[in-house]
Structures are given as structure tokens and as C-alpha cells.
Protein backbone atom coordinates (compact mmCIF):
# COMPACT_ATOMS: atom_id res chain seq x y z
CA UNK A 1 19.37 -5.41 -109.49
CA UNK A 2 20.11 -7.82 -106.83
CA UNK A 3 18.35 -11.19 -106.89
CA UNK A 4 17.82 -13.70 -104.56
CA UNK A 5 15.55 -17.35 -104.50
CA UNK A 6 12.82 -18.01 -103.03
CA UNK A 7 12.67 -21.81 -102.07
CA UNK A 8 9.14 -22.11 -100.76
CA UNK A 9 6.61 -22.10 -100.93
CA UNK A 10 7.50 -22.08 -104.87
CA UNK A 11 10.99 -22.00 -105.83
CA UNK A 12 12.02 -18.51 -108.57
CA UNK A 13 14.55 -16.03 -107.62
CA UNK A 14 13.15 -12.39 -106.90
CA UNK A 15 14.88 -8.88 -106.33
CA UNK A 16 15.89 -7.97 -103.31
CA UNK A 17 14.75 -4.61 -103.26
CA UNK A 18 10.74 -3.92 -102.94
CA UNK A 19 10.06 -7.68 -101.69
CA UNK A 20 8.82 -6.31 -98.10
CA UNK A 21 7.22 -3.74 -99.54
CA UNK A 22 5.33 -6.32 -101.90
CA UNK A 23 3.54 -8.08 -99.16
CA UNK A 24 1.42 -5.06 -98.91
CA UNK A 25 0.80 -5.62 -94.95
CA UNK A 26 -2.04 -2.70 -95.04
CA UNK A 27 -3.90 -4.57 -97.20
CA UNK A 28 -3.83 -7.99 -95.40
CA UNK A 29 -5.60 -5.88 -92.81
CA UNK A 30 -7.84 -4.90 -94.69
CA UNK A 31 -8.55 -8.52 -95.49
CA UNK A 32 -8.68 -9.64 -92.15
CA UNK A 33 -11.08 -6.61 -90.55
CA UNK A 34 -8.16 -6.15 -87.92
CA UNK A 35 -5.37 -4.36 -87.59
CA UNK A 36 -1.84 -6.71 -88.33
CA UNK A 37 0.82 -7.04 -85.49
CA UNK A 38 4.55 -7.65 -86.93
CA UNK A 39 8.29 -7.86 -85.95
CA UNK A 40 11.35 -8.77 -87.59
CA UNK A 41 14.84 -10.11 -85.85
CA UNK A 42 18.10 -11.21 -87.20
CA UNK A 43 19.28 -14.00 -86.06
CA UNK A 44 22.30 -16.50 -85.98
CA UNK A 45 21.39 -20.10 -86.46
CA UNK A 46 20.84 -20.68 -82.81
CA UNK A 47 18.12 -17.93 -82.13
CA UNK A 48 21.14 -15.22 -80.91
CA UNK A 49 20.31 -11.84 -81.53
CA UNK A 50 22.30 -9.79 -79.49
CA UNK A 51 25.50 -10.27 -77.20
CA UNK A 52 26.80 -8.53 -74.00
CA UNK A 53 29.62 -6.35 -74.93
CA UNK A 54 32.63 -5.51 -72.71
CA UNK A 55 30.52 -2.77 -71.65
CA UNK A 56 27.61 -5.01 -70.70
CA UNK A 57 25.35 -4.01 -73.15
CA UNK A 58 23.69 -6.29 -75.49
CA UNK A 59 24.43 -5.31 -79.59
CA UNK A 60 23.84 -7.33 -82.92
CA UNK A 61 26.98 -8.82 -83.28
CA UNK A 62 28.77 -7.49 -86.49
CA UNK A 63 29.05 -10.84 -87.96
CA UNK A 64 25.01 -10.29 -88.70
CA UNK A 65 24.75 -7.22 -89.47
CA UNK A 66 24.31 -6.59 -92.88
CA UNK A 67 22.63 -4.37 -95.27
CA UNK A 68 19.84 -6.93 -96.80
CA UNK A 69 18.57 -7.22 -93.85
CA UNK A 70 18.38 -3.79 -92.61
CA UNK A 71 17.20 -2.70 -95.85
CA UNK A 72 13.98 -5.40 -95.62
CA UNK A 73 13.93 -4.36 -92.03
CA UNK A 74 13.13 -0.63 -93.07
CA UNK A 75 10.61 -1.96 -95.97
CA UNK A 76 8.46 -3.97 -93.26
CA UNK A 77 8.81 -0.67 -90.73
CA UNK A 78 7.82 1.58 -93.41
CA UNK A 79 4.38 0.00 -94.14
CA UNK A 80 3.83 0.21 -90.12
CA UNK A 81 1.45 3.15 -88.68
CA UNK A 82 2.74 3.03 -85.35
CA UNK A 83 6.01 0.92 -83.92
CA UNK A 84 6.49 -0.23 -80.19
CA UNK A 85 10.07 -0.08 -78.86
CA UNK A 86 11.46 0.02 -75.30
CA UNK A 87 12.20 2.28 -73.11
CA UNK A 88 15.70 1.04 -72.82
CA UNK A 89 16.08 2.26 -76.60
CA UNK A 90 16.35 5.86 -75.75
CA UNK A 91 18.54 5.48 -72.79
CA UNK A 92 21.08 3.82 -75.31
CA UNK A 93 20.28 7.21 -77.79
CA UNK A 94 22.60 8.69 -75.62
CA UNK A 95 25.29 6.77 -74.42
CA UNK A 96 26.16 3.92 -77.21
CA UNK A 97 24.46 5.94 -80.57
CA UNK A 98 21.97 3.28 -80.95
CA UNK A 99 20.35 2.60 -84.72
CA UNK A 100 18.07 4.90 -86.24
CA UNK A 101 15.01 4.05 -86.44
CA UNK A 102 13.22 7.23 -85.38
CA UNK A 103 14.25 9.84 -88.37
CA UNK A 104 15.66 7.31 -91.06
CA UNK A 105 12.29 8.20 -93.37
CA UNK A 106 12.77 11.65 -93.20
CA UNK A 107 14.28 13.74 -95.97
CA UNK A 108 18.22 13.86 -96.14
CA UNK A 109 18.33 10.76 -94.10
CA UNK A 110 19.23 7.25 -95.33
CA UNK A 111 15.59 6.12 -96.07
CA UNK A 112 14.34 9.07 -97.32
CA UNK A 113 12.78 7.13 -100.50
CA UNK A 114 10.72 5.03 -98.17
CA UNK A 115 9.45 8.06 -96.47
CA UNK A 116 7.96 9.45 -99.71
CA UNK A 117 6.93 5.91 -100.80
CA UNK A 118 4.52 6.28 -97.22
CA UNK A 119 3.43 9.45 -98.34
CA UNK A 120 2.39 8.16 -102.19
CA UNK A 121 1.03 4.94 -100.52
CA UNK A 122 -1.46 7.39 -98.68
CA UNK A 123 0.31 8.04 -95.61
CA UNK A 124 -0.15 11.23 -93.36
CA UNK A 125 3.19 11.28 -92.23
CA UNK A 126 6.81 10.19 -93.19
CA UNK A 127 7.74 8.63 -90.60
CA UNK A 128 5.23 6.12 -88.28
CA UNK A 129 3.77 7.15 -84.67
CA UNK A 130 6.11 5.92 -81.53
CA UNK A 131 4.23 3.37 -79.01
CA UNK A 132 7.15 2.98 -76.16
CA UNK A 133 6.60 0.06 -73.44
CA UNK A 134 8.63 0.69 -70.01
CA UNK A 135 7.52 -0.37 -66.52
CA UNK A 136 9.81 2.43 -65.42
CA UNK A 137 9.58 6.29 -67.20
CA UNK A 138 13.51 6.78 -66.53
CA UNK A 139 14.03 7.89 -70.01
CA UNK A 140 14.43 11.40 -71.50
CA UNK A 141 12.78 11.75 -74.99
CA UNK A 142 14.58 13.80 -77.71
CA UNK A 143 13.60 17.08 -78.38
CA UNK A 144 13.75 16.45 -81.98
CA UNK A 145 11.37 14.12 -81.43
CA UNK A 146 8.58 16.17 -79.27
CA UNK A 147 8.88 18.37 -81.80
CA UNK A 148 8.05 16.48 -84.83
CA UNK A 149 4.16 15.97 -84.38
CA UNK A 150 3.91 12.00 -84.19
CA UNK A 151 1.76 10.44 -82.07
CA UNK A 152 3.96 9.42 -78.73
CA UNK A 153 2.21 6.57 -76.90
CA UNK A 154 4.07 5.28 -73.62
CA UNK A 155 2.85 2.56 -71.85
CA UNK A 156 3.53 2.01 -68.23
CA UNK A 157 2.23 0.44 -65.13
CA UNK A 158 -0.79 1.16 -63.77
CA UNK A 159 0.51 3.05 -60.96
CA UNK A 160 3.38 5.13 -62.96
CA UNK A 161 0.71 6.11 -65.22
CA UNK A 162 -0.81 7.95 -62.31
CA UNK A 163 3.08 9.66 -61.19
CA UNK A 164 3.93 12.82 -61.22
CA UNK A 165 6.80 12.05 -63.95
CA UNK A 166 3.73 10.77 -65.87
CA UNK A 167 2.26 13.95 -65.89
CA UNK A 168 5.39 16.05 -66.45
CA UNK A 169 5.60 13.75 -69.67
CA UNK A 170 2.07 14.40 -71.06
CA UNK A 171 1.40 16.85 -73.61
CA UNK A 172 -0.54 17.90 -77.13
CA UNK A 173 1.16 14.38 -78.88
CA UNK A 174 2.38 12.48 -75.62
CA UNK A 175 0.03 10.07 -73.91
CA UNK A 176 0.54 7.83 -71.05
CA UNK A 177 -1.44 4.28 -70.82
CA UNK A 178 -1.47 2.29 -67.72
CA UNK A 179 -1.67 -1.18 -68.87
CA UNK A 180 -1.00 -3.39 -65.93
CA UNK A 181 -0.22 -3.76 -62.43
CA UNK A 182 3.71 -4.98 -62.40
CA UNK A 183 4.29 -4.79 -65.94
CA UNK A 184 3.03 -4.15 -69.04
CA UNK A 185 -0.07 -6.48 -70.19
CA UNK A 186 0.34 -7.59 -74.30
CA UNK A 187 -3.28 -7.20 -74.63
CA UNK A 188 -3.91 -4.17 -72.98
CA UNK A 189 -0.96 -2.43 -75.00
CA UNK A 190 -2.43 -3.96 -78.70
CA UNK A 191 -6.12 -3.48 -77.44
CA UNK A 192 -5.16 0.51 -76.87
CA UNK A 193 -2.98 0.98 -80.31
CA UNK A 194 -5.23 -1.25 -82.60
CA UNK A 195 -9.02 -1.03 -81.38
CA UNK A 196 -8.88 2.27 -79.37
CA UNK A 197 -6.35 4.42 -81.42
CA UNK A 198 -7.02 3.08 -85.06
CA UNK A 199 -3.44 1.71 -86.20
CA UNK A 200 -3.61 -1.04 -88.85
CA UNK A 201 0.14 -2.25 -88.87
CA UNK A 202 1.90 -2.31 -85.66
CA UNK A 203 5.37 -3.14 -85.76
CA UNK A 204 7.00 -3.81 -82.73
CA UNK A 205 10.74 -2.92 -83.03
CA UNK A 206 12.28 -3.67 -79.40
CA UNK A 207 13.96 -7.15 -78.00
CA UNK A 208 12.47 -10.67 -76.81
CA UNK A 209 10.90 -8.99 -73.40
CA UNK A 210 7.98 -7.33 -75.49
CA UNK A 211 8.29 -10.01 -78.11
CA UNK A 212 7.41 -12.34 -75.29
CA UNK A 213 4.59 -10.41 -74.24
CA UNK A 214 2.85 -10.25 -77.44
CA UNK A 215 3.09 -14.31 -77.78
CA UNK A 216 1.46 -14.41 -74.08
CA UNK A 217 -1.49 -12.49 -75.31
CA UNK A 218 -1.77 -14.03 -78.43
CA UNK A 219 -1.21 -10.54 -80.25
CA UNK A 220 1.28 -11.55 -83.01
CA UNK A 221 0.16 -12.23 -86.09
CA UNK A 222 3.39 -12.15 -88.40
CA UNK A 223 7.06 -13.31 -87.08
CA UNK A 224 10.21 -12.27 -89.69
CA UNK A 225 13.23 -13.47 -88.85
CA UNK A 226 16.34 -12.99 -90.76
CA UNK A 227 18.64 -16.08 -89.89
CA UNK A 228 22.04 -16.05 -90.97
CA UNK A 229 23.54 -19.42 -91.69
CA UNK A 230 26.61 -18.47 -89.21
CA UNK A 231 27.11 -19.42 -85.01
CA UNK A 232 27.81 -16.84 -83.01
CA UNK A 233 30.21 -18.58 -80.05
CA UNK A 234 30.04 -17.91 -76.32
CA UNK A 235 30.42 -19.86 -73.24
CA UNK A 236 28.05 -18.17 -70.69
CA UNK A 237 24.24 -17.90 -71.80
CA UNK A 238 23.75 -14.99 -69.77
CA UNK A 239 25.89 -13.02 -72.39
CA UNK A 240 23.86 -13.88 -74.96
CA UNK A 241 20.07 -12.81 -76.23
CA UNK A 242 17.96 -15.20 -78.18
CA UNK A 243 14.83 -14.44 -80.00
CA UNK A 244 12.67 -16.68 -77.67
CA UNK A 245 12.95 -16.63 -73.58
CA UNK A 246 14.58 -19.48 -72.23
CA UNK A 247 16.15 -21.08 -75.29
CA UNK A 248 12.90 -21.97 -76.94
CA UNK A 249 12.75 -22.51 -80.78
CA UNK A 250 11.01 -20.70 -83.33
CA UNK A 251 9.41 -24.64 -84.41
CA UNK A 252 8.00 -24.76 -80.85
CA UNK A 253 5.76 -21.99 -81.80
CA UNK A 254 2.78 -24.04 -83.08
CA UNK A 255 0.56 -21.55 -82.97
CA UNK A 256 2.72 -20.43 -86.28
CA UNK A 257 3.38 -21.41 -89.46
CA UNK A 258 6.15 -21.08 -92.13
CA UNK A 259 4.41 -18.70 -94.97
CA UNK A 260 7.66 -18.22 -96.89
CA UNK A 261 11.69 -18.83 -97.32
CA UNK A 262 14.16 -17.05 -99.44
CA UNK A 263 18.03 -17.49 -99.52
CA UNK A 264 20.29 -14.99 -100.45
CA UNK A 265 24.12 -15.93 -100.80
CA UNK A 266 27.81 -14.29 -100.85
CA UNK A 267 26.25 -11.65 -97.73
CA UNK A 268 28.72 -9.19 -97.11
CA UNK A 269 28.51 -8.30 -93.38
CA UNK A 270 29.77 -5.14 -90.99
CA UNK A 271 32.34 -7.66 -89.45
CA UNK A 272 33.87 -7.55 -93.56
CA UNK A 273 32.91 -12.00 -93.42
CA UNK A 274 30.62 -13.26 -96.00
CA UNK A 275 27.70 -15.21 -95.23
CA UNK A 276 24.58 -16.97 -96.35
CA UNK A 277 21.55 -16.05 -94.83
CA UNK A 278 17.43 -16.64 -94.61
CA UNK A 279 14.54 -14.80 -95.00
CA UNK A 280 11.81 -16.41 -93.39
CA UNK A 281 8.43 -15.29 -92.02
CA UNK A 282 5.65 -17.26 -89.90
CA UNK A 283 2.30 -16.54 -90.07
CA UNK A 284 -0.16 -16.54 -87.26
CA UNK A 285 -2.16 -20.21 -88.23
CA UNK A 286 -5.59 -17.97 -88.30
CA UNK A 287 -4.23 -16.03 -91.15
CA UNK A 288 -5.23 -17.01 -94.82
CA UNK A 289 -2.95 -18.98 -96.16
């Protein structure tokens, strides 16, 4: 069993495996009367979490990647009802093989356990409903997908809710939500999935566009970021992606606190370097403590 130590608020070392699933995020909504908005990003120690490629496309670089942190990062997304992702997700389905994280709970795929740990927990499906935020409905949903009986939720603009690709989209599990005039309002979308639709954990899975709308409307409550102890270099800014919008810092959040901070060391990562890295997660200050 693979240990790591916590260094606050109490210093111990803890396993690895299960401490996500631990924090029981269900029940803190149940403590709170409201439903609990998450995300989780890995970062380097800068705020970087994705670069351009020679392609143009922004990826993890593979001196972060690492299987810790995608292992926590399936732990948090399995305790979610729903998840809210991009558009620009499924466009990269089919060109670049983007990660899985639309069939990785269901069986014969590599989180298979976690999908019958939903099901024990109580559950009704494997694998969480799909909230997808895009101004623009130039995507093409798998078929897979359609067919699998989740909940599809994609909001749009106001207007593009009212297209006729809207209604080409719209079926027995597909909805379309207009949720602001030129883009997608944070509120709106959170107001729709956790007061009009009944989801309790809301995960939102996509890049620092939506993350950036949720801090707007004041509709995050916990903030996990993964930060390993490593620079990523590059000259231009543009090629880079940080987890804030214009090169803010996590500590400039003061709306948000530090709940908890664990180290794990000797990190073996996809780029074959090893690495230190830190678990950390902020709570919302209106949380209990």
C-alpha cells in the first residue's frame, strides 16, 4: 500500500488509494442543504496546466502526468452525479484520442472498481450524467454515448438553444439549456444542474474558461489542485495554459481557503522523470471548517 503525508492541517502519512473517496463529498452536501460544486487540475509550480503542442493544441505536458494524480482525479469524479466539460472535449475525441473520462467506470475499462464502488455507494448508474458548456454546438457526440442512457445536458447561448442544430440534437436523454446571451452564464448553468435537475456533486472536468466562469458566479465551492514541485519552461505565454486567467494565483483567491496538504515523493511521471508533488484542496470560506 502506497503512503503518503499529510502536512496540514495535522501532519501523519495516509494511503494513497481511497483518500478522495474518504472525503465523502455527497455527504458534505448533505451537510450543507446544497448541492457541492468541485474541480481538480494538475499543475506545475507556476499554475501551467496545459501547453500548445506543435500541432497547436494545448495537452498536460508529460512531465505531470502521472498516475497519483489521475487515480485521485477518478476518486473525486466518481463521487460526482453529473460532470461539466467543454465542447472542445469531443472535437479532440476524434482527432488527438483525448483522455477518457466518459466510459473509464464502466466494466472492462480501467476504473471499473470505481464504477461498482458508485453502484454500492447507492448510485443509479456507473458512470455520472454529462453537463457540456459550448457557445457553439459544432461538436458531434458519440454514438456510444447516446446510447448509454445518461443524462446529456448541453448548455448554449440563448439564441443556439433556439437553432435548428439545437433541435436536431434533442432527444429522450439530450437537453439543450440556453443560459446566456454571448456566452454561457456560471449561475444559470449551476442554477439548472443543482436546483432545477437535482445533482448533489457537480464536478466540472474542462479547462480555466469554465473554471473562470464558476469563480464569476461564485459557484465553486471546492478547488483541488495537484501541483507538482517541477517548472514547465516556455518563452511565449500564449503557448501556455494556467489554472487562473491572466496569470492570477491560486493565494489571490480570498474567497478560498487551504482545507488540506499532502506530499507524496519519488513520482514517477509519463515523461519516465521523477518528481515531488502536492495535493492540495481550497475550500469555499462559507464551508465548515
Amino acid at each position: 500500500m502506497r503512503m503518503i503525508n499529510q502536512v496540514f492541517p495535522v501532519k501523519k502519512k495516509m494511503p494513497l488509494e481511497g483518500l478522495y473517496l474518504d472525503q465523502r463529498l455527497m455527504d458534505l452536501a448533505t451537510e450543507i442543504s446544497r448541492s457541492v460544486v468541485l474541480t481538480d487540475y494538475l499543475t506545475d509550480k507556476n499554475g501551467v496546466v496545459a501547453k500548445a503542442g506543435k500541432d497547436g493544441q494545448f495537452q498536460i505536458p508529460a512531465e505531470l502526468k502521472n498516475s497519483s494524480d489521475w487515480g485521485l482525479y477518478q476518486e473525486l469524479m466518481a463521487q460526482a452525479d453529473v460532470t461539466i466539460s467543454g465542447g472542445a472535449y469531443y472535437k479532440r475525441l476524434k482527432t488527438t484520442g483525448a483522455q477518457d473520462i466518459l466510459y473509464q467506470f464502466e466494466p472492462g475499462n480501467a476504473f471499473e472498481k470505481l464504477g461498482e464502488w458508485r453502484l454500492r455507494a447507492g448510485y443509479k448508474k456507473r458512470s455520472p450524467d454529462l453537463a457540456i458548456v459550448s457557445r457553439h454546438l459544432d461538436f458531434e457526440l458519440p454514438k456510444e454515448l447516446l446510447k448509454s442512457n445518461r443524462r446529456i445536458i448541453i448548455f448554449t447561448t440563448d439564441s443556439m438553444a433556439n437553432s435548428d442544430k439545437a433541435k436536431a440534437l434533442q432527444d429522450t436523454n439530450t437537453m439543450i439549456v440556453g443560459s446566456g446571451e454571448a456566452g454561457v452564464d456560471g449561475g444559470r448553468l449551476i442554477a439548472t444542474l443543482a436546483d432545477e435537475l437535482g445533482y448533489r456533486v457537480i464536478m466540472m472536468v474542462s479547462g480555466p474558461h469554465v473554471l473562470d466562469l464558476l469563480l464569476a458566479a461564485k459557484r465553486l465551492d471546492l478547488l483541488y489542485v495537484t501541483q507538482a514541485q517541477v517548472e514547465i519552461p516556455f518563452d511565449d505565454p500564449a503557448t501556455v495554459q494556467t489554472i487562473l486567467l491572466g496569470g492570477k494565483k491560486i493565494s489571490e483567491l480570498k474567497e478560498f481557503r487551504l482545507a488540506h496538504q499532502f506530499m507524496q515523493e519519488n513520482v514517477v511521471t509519463e515523461a519516465e522523470s521523477r518528481i515531488s508533488q502536492s495535493f492540495l484542496r481550497y475550500d469555499r470560506n462559507d464551508l465548515p471548517g
